[in-house]
Protein backbone atom coordinates (compact mmCIF):
# COMPACT_ATOMS: atom_id res chain seq x y z
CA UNK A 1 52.71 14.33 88.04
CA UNK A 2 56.14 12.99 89.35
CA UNK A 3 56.17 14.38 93.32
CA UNK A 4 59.94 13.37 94.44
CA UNK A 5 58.55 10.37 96.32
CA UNK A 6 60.09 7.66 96.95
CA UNK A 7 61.10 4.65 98.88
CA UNK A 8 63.83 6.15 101.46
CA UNK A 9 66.05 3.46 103.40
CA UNK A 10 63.45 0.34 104.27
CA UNK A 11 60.41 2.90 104.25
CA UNK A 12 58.07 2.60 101.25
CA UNK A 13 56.76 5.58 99.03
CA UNK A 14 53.37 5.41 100.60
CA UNK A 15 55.38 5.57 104.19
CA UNK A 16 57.63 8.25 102.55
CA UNK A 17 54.08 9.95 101.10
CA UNK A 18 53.01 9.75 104.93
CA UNK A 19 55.93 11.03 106.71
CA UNK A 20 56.65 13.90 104.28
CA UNK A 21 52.60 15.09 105.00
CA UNK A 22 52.92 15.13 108.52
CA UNK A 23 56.20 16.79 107.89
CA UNK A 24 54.45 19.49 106.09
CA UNK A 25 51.20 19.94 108.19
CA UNK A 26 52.07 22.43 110.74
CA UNK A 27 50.52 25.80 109.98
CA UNK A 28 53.22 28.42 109.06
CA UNK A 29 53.81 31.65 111.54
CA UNK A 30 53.53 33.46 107.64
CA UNK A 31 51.21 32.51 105.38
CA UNK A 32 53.69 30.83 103.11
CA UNK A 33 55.65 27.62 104.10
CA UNK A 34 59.22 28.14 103.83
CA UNK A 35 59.96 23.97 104.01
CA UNK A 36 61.42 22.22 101.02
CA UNK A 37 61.89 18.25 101.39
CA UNK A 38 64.10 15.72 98.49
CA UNK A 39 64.19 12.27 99.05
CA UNK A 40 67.21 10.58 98.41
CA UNK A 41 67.70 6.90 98.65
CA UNK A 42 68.91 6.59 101.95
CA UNK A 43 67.67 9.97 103.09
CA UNK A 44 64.88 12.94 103.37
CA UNK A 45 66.78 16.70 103.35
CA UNK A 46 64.97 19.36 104.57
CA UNK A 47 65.56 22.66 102.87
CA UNK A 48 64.55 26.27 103.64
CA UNK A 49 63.80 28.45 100.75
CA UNK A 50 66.47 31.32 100.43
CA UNK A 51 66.78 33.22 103.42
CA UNK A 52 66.46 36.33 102.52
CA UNK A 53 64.61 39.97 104.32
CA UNK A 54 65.06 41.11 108.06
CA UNK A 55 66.30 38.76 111.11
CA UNK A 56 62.96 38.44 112.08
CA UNK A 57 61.84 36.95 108.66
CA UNK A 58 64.99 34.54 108.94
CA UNK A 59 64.25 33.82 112.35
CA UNK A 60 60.93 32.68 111.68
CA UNK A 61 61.84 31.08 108.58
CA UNK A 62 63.82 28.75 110.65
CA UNK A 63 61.47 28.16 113.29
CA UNK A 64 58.94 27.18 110.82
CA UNK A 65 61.51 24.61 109.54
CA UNK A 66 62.26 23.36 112.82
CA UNK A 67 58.68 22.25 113.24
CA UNK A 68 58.15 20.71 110.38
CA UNK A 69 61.63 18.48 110.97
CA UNK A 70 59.75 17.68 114.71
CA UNK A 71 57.25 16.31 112.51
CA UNK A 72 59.16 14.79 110.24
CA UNK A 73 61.39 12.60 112.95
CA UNK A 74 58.41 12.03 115.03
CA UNK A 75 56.17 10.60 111.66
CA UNK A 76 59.42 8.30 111.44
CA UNK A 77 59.24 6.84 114.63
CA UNK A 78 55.96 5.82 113.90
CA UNK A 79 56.79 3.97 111.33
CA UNK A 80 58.68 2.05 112.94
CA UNK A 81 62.05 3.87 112.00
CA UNK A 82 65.12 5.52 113.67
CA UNK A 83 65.71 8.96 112.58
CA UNK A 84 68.72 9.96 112.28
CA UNK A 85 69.46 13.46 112.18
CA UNK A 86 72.29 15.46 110.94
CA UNK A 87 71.93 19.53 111.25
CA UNK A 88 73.07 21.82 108.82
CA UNK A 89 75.37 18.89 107.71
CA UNK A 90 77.36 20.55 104.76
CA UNK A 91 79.27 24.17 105.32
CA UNK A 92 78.94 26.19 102.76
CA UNK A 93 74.91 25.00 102.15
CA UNK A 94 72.84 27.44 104.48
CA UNK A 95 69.52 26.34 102.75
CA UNK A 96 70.33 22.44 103.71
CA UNK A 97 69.37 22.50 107.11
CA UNK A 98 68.70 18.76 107.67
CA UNK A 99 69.26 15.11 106.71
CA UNK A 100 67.10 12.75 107.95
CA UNK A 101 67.80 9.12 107.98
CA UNK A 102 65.55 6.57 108.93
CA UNK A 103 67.27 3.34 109.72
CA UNK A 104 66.69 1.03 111.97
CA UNK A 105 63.99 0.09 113.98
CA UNK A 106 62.06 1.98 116.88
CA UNK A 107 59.66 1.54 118.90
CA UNK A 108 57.42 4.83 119.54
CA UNK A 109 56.99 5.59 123.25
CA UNK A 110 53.21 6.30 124.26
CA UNK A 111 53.45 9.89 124.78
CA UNK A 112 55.28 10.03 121.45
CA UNK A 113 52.33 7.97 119.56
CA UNK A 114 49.88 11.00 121.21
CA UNK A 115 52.17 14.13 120.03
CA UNK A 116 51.68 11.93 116.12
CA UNK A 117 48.09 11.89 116.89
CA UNK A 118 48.11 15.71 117.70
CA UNK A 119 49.83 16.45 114.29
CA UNK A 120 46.48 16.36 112.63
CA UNK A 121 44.69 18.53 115.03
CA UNK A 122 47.74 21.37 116.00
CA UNK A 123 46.69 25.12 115.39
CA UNK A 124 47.03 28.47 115.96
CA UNK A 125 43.68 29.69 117.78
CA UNK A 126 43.24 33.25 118.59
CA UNK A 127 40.35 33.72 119.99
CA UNK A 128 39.53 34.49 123.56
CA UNK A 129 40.43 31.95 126.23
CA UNK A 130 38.38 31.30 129.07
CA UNK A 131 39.53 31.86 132.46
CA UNK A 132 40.44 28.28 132.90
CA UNK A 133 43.79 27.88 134.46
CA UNK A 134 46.65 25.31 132.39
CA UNK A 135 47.25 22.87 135.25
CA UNK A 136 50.90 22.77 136.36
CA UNK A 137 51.12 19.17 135.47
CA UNK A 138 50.70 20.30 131.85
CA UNK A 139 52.97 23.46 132.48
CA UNK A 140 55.47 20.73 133.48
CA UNK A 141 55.61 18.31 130.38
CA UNK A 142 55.54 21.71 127.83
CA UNK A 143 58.92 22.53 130.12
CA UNK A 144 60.24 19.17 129.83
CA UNK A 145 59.30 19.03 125.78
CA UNK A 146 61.18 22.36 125.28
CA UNK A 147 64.28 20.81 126.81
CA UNK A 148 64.37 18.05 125.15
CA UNK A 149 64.73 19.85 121.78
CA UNK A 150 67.71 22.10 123.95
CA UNK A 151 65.63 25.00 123.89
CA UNK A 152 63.78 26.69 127.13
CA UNK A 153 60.48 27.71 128.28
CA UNK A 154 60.33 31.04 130.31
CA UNK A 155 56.70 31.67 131.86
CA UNK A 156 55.57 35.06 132.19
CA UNK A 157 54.60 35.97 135.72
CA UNK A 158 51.66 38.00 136.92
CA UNK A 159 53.78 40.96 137.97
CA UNK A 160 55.87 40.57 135.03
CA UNK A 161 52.48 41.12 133.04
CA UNK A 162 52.32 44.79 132.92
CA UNK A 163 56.05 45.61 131.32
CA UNK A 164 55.20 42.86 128.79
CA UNK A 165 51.91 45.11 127.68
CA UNK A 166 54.27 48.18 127.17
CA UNK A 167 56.70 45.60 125.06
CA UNK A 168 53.84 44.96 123.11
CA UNK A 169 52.91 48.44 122.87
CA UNK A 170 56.48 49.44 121.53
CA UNK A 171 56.49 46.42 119.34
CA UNK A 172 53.01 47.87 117.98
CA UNK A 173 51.08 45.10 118.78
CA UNK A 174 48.04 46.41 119.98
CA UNK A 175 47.27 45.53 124.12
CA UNK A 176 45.01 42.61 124.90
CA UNK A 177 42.08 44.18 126.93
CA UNK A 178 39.58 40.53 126.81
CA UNK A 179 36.08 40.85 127.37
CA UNK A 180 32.44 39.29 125.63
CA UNK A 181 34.05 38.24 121.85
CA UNK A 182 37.35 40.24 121.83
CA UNK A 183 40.66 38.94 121.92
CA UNK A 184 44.20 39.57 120.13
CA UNK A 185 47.33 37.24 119.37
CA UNK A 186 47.77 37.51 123.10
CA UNK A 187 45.47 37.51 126.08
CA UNK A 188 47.87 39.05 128.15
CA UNK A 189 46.09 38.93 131.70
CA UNK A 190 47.67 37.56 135.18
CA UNK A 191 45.78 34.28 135.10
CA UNK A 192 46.52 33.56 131.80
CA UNK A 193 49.23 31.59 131.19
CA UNK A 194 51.83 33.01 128.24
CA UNK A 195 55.53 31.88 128.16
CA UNK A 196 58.62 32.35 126.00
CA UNK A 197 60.23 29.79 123.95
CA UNK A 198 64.51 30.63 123.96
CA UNK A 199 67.80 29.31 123.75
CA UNK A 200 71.13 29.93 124.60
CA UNK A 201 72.75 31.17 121.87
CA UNK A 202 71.45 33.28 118.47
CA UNK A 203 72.66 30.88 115.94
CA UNK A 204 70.77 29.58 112.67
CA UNK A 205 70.93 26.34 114.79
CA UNK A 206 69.88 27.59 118.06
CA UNK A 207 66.97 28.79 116.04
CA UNK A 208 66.55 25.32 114.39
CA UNK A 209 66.13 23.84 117.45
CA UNK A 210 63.66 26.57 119.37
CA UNK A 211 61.50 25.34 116.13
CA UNK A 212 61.65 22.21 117.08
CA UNK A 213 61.17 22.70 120.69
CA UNK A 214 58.17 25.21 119.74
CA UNK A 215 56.45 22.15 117.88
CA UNK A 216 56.97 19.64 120.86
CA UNK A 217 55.72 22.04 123.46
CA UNK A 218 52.45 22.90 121.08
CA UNK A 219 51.89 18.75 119.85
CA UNK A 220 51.87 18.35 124.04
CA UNK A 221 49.55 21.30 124.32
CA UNK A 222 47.36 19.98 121.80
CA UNK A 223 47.28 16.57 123.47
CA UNK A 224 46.68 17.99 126.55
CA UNK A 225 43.54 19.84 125.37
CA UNK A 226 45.05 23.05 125.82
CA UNK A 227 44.74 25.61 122.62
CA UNK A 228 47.75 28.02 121.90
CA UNK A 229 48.03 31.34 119.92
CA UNK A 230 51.53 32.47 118.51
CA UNK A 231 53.25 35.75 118.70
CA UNK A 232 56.46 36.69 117.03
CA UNK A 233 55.90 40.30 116.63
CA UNK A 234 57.60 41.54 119.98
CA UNK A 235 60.57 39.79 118.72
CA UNK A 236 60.82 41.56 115.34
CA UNK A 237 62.50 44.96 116.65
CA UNK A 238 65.93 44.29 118.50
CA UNK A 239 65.39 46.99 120.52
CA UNK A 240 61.98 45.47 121.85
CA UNK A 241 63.34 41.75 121.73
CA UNK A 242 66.40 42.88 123.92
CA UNK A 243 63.39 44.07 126.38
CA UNK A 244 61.83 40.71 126.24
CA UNK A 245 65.26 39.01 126.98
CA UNK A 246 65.97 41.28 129.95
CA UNK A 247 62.44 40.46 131.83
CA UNK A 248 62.38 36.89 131.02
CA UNK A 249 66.17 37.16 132.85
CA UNK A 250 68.14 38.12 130.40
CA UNK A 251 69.81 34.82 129.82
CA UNK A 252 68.05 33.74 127.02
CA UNK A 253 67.20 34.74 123.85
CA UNK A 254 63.53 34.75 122.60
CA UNK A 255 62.49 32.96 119.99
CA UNK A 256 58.87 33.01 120.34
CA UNK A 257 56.08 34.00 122.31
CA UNK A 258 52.93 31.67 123.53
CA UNK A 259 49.80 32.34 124.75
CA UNK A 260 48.14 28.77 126.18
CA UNK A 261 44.70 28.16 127.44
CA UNK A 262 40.79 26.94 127.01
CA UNK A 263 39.42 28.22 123.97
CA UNK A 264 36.36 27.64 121.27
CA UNK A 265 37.51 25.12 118.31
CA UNK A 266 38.38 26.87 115.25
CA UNK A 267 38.55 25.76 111.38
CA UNK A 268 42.10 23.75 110.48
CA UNK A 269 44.34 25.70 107.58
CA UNK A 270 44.74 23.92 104.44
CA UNK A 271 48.00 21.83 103.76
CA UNK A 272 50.26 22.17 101.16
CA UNK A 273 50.26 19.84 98.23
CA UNK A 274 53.53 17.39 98.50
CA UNK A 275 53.81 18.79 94.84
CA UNK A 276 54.11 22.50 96.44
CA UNK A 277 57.09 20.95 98.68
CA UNK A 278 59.04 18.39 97.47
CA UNK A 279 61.82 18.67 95.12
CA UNK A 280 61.87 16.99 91.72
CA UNK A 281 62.63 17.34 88.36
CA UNK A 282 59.20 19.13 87.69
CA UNK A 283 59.75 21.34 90.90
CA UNK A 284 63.56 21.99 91.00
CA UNK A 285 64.69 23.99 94.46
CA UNK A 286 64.25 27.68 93.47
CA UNK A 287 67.75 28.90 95.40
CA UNK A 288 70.58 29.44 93.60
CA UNK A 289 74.36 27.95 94.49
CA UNK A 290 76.93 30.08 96.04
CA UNK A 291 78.39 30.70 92.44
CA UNK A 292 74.69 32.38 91.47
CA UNK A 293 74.26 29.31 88.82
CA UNK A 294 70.56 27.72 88.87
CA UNK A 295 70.81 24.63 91.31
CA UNK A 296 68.74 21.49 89.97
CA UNK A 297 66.58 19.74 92.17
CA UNK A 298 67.88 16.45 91.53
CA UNK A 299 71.66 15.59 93.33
């Protein structure tokens, strides 16, 4: 069956192939994967399916994107390739949220080449951590690799710890008390280490980018050898995200919440078939255009 694939500037089909699964391995904060991907011939465009529900669901929607464009630029550079990358490039097209171009030629940086390696192995892992500590020269480079996607990291503090838990509470997500094969989305103790992944401003774009920066900071976790465990829930009531803002200091807005540490290995999700996620004629883009007429695949 005709995927969409296709030779893309001076990368082949089988690079395109490669890229586009790296693009689409990271596991979803929902179980479905919101990412759409059409190769043109000078380009890959990254779509999100239509954004409807809450703000949460649309936040999260965009995060989800955002990591799978991290991927997506990173698999180019290994390649070989510059990506070049346009955001939310035409006004009036919401769903179009990147184009990618890889021209050029790159050479990957070492640390790079290990977050590509890392692609493979990244997961969510809930279980239990030990008591372990993430050394602060790891808590440095997950700082540094939210920046570099203009996004933040906020670490929780140990006597910031117990107005978190009645966040948590409020937000309905049940308090972590850890002990012998217990554990929830969040381990929040004073040792362990859980920070806060925000940005400046609120915007669709802002939120494209905290996805991106989520993805760097959990590829240098992974690389590291540290596990991480994902929590979005406190952010899905404004009242109890507007909490969250105020005690990590009120100047930035979360986007999502990690929990980092030593745990157990646990089983890798399945990836999506390219066939799942990338536009063709077979496997048009399901959104509609502004008009409300059906929108082919094909440009």
């Amino acid at each position: 069956m005709k995927t969409g694939v296709m030779p893309v500037g001076h990368l082949s089909a089988s690079q395109v192939r490669s890229v586009l699964l790296s693009a689409t391995a990271p596991p979803p904060l929902r179980n479905s994967r919101p990412w759409r991907f059409q190769c043109t011939p000078d380009s890959i465009e990254l779509y999100a399916n239509p954004l409807t529900g809450n703000d949460s669901d649309q936040r999260e929607r965009l995060l989800d994107c955002g990591a799978a464009l991290l991927n997506l630029r990173l698999a180019i550079k290994a390649q070989g390739s510059h990506a070049d990358v346009r955001l939310f490039p035409t006004a009036g097209r919401p769903e179009l949220l990147a184009i990618v171009r890889p021209h050029g030629y790159e050479t990957i940086s070492p640390h790079d080449e290990e977050l590509v390696t890392a692609i493979a192995d990244r997961h969510s892992n809930r279980r239990p951590f030990t008591a372990a500590v993430v050394p602060s020269s790891v808590q440095r480079q997950l700082r540094r690799g939210a920046e570099m996607e203009r996004a933040w990291l906020a670490t929780v503090t140990a006597d910031q710890v117990p107005q978190l838990r009645e966040i948590m509470r409020r937000s309905e997500l049940p308090p972590a008390t850890p002990g012998p094969g217990s554990g929830t989305d969040l381990d929040v103790e004073p040792e362990r280490l859980v920070v806060v992944i925000g940005s400046l401003h609120d915007t669709a774009l802002a939120r494209l980018q905290a996805g991106q920066a989520m993805q760097r900071v959990l590829l240098t976790a992974t690389a590291a050898g540290i596990s991480a465990s994902l929590s979005s829930q406190p952010m899905a009531a404004p009242a109890t995200r507007r909490e969250l803002r105020q005690l990590i200091g009120g100047g930035l807005w979360p986007q999502i919440m990690l929990r980092l540490g030593h745990g157990t290995a646990v089983p890798v999700s399945a990836q999506a078939l390219l066939e799942d996620v990338v536009i063709s004629d077979e496997h048009p883009f399901a959104a509609s255009r502004p008009d409300g007429a059906a929108r082919r695949g094909a440009r």
